[in-house]
C-alpha atoms as a PDB file:
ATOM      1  CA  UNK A   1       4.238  -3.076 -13.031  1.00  0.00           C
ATOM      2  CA  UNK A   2       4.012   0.527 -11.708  1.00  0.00           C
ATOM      3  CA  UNK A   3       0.480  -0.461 -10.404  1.00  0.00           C
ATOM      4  CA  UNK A   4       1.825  -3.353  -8.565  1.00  0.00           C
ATOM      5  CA  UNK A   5       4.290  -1.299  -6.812  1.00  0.00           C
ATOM      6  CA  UNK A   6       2.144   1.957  -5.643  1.00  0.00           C
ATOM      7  CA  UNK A   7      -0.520  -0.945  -4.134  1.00  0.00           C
ATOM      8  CA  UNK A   8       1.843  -3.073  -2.415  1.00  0.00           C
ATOM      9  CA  UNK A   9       3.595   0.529  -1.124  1.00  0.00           C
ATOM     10  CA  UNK A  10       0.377   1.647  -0.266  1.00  0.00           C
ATOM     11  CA  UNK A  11      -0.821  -1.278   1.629  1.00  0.00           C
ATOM     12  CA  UNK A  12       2.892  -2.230   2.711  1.00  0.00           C
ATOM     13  CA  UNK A  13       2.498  -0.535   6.213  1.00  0.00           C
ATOM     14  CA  UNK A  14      -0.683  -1.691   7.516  1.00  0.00           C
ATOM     15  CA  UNK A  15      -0.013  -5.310   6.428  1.00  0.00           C
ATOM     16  CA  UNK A  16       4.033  -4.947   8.117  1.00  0.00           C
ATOM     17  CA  UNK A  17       1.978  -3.176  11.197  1.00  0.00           C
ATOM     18  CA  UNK A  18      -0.434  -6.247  11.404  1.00  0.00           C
ATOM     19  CA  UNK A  19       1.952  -8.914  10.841  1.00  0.00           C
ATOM     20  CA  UNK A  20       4.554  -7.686  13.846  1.00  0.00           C
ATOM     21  CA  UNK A  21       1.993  -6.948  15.899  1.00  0.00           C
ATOM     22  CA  UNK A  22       0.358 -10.254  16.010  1.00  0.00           C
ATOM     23  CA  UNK A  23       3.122 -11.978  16.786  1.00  0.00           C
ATOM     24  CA  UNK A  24       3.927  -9.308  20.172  1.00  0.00           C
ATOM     25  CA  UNK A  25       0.232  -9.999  21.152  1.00  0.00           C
ATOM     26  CA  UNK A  26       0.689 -13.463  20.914  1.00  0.00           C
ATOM     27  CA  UNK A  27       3.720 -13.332  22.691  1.00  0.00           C
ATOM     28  CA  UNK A  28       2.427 -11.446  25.143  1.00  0.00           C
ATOM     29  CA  UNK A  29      -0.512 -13.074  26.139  1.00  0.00           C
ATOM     30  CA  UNK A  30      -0.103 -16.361  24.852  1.00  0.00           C
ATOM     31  CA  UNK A  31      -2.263 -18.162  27.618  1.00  0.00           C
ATOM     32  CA  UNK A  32      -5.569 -15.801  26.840  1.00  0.00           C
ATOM     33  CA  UNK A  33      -4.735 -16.248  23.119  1.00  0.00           C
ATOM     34  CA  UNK A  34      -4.136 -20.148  23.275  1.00  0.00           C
ATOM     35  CA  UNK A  35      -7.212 -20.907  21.218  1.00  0.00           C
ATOM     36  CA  UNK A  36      -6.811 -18.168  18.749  1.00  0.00           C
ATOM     37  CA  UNK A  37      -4.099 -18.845  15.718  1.00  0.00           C
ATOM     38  CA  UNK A  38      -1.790 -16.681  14.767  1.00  0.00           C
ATOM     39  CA  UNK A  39      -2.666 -16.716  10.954  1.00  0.00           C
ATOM     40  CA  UNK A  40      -6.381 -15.531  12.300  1.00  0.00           C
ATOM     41  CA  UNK A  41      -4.912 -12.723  14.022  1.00  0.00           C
ATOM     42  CA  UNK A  42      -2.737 -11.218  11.549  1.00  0.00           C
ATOM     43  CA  UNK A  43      -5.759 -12.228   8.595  1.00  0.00           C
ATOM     44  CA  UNK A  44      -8.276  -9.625  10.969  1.00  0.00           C
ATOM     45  CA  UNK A  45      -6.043  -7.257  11.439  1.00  0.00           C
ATOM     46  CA  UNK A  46      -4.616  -7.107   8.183  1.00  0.00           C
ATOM     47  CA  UNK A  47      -7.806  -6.823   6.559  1.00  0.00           C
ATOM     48  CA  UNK A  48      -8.945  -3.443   9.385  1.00  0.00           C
ATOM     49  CA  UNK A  49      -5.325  -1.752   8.623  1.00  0.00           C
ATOM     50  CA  UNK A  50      -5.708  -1.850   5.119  1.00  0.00           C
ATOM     51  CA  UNK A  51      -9.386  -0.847   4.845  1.00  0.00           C
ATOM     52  CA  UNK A  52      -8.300   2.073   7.275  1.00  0.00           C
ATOM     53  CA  UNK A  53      -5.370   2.972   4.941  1.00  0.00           C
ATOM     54  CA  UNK A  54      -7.805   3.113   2.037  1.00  0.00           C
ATOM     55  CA  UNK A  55     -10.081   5.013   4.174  1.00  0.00           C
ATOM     56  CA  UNK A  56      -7.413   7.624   4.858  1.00  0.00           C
ATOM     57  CA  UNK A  57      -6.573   7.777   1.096  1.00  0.00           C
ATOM     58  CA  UNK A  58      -9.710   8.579   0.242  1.00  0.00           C
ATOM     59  CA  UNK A  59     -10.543  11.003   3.005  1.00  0.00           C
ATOM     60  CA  UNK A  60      -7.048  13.237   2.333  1.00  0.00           C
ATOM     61  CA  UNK A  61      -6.144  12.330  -0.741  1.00  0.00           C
ATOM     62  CA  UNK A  62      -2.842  11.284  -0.346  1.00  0.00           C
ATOM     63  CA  UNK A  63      -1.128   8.431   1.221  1.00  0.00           C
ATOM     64  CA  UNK A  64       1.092   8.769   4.378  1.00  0.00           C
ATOM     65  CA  UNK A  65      -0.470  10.897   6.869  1.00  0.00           C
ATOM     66  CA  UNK A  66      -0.044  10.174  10.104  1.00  0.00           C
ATOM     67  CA  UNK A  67      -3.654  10.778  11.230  1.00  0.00           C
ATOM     68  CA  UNK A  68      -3.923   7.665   8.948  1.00  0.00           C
ATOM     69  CA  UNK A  69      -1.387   5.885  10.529  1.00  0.00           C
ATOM     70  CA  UNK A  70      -2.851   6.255  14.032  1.00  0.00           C
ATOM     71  CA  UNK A  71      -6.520   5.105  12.977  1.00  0.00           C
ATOM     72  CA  UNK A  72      -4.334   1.900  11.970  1.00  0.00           C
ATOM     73  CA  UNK A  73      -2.910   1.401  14.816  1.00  0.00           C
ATOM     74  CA  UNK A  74      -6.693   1.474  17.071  1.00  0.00           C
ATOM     75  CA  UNK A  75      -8.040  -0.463  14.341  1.00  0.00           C
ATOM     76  CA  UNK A  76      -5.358  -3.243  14.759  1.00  0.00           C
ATOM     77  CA  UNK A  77      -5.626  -2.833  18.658  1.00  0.00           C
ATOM     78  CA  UNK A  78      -9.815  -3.069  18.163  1.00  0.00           C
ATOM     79  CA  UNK A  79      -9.394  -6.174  15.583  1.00  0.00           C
ATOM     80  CA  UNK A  80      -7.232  -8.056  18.229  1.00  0.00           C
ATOM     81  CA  UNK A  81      -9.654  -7.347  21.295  1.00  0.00           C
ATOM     82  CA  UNK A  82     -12.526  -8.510  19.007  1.00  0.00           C
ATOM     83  CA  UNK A  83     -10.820 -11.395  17.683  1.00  0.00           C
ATOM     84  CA  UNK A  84      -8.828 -12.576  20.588  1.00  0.00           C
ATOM     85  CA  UNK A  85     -10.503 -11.033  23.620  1.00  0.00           C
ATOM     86  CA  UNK A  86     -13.779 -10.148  23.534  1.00  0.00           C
ATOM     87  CA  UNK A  87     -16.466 -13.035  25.268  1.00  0.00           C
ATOM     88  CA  UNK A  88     -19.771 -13.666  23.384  1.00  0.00           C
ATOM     89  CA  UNK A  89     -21.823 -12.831  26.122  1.00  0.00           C
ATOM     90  CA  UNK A  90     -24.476 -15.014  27.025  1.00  0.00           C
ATOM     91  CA  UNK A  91     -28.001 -14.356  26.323  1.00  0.00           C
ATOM     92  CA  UNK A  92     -29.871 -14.390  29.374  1.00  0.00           C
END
């Protein structure tokens, strides 16, 4: 049960940061992000907060620093451009 606790503590912040923030950025731009579901956002960025969290883990060997916390924060940012805004561009 201990186990259970330390991952869902550990992972509890980038999956919070991922689910509020989808729901601002599809607040916010709600006409560019008409196609894109909200489950799809918060699934992407989910998935590039909590590998950055275990990145950070593993890099400083604790949990909680806040050089961690900011590389989740661009990572959610970079997961919503790539899943909500960026264009396939068109081969020419």
């Amino acid at each position: 049960m201990d186990s259970f606790w330390h991952v869902l503590n550990l992972l509890g912040p980038a999956l919070g940061l991922a689910a509020w923030s989808s729901l601002g950025v599809k607040l916010l731009w709600w006409r560019a992000l008409r196609s894109v579901s909200l489950l799809s956002l918060m699934w992407v960025a989910s998935l590039a907060c909590s590998l950055v969290s275990l990145l950070g883990l593993w890099v400083f060997g604790v949990d909680g620093k806040v050089l961690t916390y900011a590389g989740m924060v661009l990572a959610c940012a970079l997961s919503f451009w790539w899943r909500g805004f960026a264009k396939p561009s068109k081969a020419a």
